[in-house]
C-alpha atoms as a PDB file:
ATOM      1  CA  UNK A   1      12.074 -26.482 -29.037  1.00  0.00           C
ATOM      2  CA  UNK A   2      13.488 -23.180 -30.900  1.00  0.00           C
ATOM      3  CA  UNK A   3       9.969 -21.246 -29.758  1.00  0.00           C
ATOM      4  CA  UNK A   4      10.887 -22.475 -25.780  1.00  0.00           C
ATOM      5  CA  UNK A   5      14.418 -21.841 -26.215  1.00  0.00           C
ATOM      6  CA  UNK A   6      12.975 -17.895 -27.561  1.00  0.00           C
ATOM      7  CA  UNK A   7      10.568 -17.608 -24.677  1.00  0.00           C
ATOM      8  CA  UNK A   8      12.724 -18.148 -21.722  1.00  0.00           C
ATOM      9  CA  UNK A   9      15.782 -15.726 -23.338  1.00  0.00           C
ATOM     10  CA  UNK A  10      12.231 -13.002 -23.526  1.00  0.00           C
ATOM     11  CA  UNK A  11      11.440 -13.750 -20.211  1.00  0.00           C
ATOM     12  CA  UNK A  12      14.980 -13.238 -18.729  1.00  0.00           C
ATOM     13  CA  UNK A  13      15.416 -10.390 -20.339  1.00  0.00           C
ATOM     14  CA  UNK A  14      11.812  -9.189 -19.434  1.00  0.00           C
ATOM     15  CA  UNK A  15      12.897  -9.594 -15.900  1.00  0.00           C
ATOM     16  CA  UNK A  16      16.300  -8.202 -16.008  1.00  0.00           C
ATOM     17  CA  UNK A  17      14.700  -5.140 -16.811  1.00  0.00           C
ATOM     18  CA  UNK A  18      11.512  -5.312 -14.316  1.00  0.00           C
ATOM     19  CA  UNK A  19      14.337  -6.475 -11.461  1.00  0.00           C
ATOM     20  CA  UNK A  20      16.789  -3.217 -12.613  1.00  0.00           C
ATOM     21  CA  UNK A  21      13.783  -1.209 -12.625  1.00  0.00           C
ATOM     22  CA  UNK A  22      13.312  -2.760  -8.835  1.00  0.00           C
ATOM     23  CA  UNK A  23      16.629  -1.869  -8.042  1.00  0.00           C
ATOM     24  CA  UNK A  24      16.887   1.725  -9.439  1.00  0.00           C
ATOM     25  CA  UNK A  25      13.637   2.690  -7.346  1.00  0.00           C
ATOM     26  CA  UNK A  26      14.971   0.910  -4.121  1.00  0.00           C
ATOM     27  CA  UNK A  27      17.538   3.892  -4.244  1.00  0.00           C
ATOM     28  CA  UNK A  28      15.199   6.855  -4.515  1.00  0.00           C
ATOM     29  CA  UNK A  29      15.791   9.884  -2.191  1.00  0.00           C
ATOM     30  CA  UNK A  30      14.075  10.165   0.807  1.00  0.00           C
ATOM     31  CA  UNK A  31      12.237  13.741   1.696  1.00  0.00           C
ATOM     32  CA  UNK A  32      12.008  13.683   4.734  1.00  0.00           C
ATOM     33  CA  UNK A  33      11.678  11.802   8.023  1.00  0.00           C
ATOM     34  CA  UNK A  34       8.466  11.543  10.089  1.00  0.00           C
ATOM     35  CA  UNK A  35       7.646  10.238  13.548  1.00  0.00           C
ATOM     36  CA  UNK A  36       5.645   7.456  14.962  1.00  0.00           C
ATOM     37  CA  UNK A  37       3.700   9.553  16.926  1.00  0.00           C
ATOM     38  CA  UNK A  38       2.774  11.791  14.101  1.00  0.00           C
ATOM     39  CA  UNK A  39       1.486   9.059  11.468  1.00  0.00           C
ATOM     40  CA  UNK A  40      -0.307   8.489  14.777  1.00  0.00           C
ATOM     41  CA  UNK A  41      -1.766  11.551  15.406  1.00  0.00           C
ATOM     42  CA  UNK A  42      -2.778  12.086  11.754  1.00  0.00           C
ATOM     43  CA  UNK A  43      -4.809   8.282  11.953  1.00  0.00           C
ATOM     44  CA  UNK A  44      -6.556  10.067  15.472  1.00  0.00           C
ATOM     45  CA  UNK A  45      -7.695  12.549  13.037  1.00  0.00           C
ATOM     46  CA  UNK A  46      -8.977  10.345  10.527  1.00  0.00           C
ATOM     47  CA  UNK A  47     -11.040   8.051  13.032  1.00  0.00           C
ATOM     48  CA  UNK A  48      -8.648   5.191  14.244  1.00  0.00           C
ATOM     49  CA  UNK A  49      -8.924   4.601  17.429  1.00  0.00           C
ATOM     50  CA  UNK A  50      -6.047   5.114  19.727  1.00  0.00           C
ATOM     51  CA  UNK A  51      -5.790   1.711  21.315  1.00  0.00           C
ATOM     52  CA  UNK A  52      -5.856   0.092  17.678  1.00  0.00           C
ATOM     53  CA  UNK A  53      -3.331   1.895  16.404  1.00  0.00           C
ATOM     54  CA  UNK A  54       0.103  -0.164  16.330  1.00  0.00           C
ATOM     55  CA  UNK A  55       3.229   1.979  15.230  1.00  0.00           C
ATOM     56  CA  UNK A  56       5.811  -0.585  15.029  1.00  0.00           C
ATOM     57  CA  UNK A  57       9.390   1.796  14.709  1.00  0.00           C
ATOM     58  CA  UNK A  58      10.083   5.233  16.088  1.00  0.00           C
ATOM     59  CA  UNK A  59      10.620   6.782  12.427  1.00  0.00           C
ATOM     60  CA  UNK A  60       9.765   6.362   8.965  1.00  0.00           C
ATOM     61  CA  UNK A  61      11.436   8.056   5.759  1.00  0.00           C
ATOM     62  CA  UNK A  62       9.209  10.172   3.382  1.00  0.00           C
ATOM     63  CA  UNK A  63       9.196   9.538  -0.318  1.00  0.00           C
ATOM     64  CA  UNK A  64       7.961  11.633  -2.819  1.00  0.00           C
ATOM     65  CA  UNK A  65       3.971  10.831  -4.433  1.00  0.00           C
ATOM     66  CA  UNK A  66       5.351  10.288  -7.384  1.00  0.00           C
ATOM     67  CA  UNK A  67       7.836   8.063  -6.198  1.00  0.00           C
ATOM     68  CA  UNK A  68       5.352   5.840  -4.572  1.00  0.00           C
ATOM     69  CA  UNK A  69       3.252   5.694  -7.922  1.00  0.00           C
ATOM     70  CA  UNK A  70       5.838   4.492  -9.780  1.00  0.00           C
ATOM     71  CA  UNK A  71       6.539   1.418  -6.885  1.00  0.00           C
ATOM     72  CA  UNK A  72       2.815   0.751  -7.260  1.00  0.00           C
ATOM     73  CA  UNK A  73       3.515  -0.108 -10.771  1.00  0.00           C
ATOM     74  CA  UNK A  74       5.160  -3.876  -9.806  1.00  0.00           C
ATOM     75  CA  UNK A  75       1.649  -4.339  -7.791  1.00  0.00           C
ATOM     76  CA  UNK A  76       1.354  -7.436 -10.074  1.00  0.00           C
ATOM     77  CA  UNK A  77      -1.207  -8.691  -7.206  1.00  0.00           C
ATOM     78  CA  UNK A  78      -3.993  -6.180  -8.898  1.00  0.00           C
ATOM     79  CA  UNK A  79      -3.853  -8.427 -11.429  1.00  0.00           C
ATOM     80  CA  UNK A  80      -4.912 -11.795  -9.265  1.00  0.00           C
ATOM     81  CA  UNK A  81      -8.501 -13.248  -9.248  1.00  0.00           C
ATOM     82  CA  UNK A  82     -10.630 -12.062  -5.959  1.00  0.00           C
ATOM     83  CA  UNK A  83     -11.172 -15.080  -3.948  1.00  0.00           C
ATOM     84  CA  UNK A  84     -13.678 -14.640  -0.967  1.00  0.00           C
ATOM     85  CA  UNK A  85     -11.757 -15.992   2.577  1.00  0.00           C
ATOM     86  CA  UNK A  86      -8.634 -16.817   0.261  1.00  0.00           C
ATOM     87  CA  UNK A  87      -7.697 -14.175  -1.851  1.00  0.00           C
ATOM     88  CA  UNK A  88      -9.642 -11.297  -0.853  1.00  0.00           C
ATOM     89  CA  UNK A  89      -8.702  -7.475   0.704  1.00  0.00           C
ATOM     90  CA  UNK A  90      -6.452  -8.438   3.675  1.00  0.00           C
ATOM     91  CA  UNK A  91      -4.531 -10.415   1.348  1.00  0.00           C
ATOM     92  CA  UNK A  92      -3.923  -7.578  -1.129  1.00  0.00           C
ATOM     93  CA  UNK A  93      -3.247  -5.108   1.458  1.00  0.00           C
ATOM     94  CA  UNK A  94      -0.680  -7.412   3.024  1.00  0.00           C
ATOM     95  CA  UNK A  95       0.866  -8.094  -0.112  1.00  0.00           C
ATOM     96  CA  UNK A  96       0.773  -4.392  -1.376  1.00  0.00           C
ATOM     97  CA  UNK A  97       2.552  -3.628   2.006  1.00  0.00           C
ATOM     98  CA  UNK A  98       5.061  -5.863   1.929  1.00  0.00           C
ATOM     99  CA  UNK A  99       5.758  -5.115  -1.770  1.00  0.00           C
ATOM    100  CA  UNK A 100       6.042  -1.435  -1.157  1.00  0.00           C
ATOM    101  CA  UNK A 101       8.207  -1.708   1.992  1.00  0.00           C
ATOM    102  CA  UNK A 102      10.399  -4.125   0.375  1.00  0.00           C
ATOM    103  CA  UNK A 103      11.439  -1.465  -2.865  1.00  0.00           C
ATOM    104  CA  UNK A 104      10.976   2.081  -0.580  1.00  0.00           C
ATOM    105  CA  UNK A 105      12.849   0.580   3.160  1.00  0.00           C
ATOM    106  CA  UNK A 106      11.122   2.172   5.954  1.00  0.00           C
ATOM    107  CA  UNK A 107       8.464   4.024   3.917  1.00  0.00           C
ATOM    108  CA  UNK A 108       5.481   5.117   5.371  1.00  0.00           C
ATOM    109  CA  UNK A 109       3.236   2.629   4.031  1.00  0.00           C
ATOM    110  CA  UNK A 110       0.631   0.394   6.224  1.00  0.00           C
ATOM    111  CA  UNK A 111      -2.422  -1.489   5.967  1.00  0.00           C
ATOM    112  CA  UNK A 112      -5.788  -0.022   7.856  1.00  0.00           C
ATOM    113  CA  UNK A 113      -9.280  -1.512   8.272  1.00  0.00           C
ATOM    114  CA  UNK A 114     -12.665  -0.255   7.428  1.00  0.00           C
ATOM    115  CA  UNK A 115     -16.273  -0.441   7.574  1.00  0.00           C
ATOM    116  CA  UNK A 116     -17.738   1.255   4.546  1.00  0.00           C
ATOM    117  CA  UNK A 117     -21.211   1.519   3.518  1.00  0.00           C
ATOM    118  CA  UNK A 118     -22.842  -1.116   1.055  1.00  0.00           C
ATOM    119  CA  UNK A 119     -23.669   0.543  -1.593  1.00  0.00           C
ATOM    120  CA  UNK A 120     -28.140   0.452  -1.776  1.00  0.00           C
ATOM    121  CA  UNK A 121     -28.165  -0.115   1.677  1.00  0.00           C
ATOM    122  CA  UNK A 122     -27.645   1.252   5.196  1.00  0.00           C
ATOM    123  CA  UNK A 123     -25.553  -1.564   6.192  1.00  0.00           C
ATOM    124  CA  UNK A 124     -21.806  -1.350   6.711  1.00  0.00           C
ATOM    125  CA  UNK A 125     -18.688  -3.802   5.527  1.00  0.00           C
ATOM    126  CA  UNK A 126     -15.305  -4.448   6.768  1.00  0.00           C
ATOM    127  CA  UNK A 127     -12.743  -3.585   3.793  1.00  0.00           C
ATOM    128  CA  UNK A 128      -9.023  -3.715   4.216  1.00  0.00           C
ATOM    129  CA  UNK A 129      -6.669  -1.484   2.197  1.00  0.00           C
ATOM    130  CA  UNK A 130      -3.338   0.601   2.301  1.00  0.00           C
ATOM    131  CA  UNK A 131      -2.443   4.322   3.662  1.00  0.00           C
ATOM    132  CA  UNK A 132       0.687   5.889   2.768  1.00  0.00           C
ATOM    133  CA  UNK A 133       1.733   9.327   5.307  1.00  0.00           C
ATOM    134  CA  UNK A 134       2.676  11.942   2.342  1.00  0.00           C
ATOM    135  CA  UNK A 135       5.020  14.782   2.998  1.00  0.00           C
ATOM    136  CA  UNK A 136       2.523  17.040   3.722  1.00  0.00           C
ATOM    137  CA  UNK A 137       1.372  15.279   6.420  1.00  0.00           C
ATOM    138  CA  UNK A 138      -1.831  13.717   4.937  1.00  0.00           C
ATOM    139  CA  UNK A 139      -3.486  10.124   5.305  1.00  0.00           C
ATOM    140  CA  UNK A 140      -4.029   9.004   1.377  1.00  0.00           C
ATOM    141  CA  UNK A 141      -5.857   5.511   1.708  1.00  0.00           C
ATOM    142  CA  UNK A 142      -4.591   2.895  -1.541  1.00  0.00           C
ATOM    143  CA  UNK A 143      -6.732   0.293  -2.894  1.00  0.00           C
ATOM    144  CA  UNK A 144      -4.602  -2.267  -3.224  1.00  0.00           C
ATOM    145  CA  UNK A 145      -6.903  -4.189  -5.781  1.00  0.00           C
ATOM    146  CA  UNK A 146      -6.685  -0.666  -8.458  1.00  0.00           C
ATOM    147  CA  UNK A 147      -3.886   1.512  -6.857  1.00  0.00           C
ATOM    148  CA  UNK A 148      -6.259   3.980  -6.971  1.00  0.00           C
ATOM    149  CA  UNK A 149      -5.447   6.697  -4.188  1.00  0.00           C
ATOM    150  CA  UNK A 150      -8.019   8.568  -2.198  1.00  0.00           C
ATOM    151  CA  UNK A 151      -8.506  10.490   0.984  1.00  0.00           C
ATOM    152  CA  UNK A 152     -11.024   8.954   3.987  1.00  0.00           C
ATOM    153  CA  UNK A 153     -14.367   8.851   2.858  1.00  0.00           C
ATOM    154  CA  UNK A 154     -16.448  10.638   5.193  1.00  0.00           C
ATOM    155  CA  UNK A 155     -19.312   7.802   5.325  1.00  0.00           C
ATOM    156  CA  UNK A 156     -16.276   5.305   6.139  1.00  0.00           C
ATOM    157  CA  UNK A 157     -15.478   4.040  10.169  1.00  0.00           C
ATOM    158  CA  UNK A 158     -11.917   3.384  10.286  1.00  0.00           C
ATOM    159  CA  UNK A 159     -11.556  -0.077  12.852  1.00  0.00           C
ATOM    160  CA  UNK A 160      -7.491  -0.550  12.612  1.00  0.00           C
ATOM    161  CA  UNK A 161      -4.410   0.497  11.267  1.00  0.00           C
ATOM    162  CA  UNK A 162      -0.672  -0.446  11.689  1.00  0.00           C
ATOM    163  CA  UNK A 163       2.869   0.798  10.075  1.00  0.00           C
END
């Protein structure tokens, strides 16, 4: 009973601190403020097609590289099992997005689609992932299953993207 009673004060106080942690980053600075248009433009430039790109608000606040990297840090859905058609890279972008636009409001985080080459093969696959629109103006794609961050492959199609 003593060991339970231990675990849950742990816990509590485990959370208190990931939650303030939350809370502190939900106040970072902005750097800047970027148009729809423009994320739009710079998704043109990496291959998404016009007509499937959906911009959802007129502006979008900038946040520092850094600051993003230390959001990515509650991605706690990196940690889940890979579950073809129930878990799998929609689901991780979806939840990375939400995550991320829940602790940094209005950021310039979004999900896009791919087709990527199989690796051995000429053949092509869908993936899904994240893009975040940095300061300077640049696309950097986020695996949402690693965090790892990345510019556009140049052997990668991009299908779709929204923000």
């Amino acid at each position: 009973m003593i060991g339970k009673y231990v675990t849950n004060i742990i816990a509590s106080a485990l959370f208190k601190g990931f939650f303030d942690s939350f809370q502190e980053l939900a106040t970072a600075e902005k750097v800047g403020t970027v148009t729809g248009p423009s994320i739009k433009s710079q998704l043109k430039k990496i291959g998404v097609p016009s007509h499937k790109i959906e911009i959802t608000d007129m502006s979008y606040k900038q946040y520092e590289l850094n600051t993003l990297k230390t959001a990515l840090q509650f991605n706690l859905f990196r940690h889940l099992k890979y579950y073809s058609d129930n878990f799998d890279c929609e689901k991780y972008a979806y939840s990375l997005y939400a995550l991320i636009k829940n602790i940094l409001r209005d950021s310039t985080i979004g999900t896009i689609y791919v087709n990527r080459p199989i690796e051995g093969t000429t053949l092509m696959e869908g993936h899904a992932l994240n893009f975040f629109f940095t300061k300077e103006n640049e696309i950097l794609l986020i695996e949402p299953q690693t965090n790892e961050m990345f510019e556009m492959p140049s052997d990668w199609q991009a299908r779709y993207a929204n923000i």
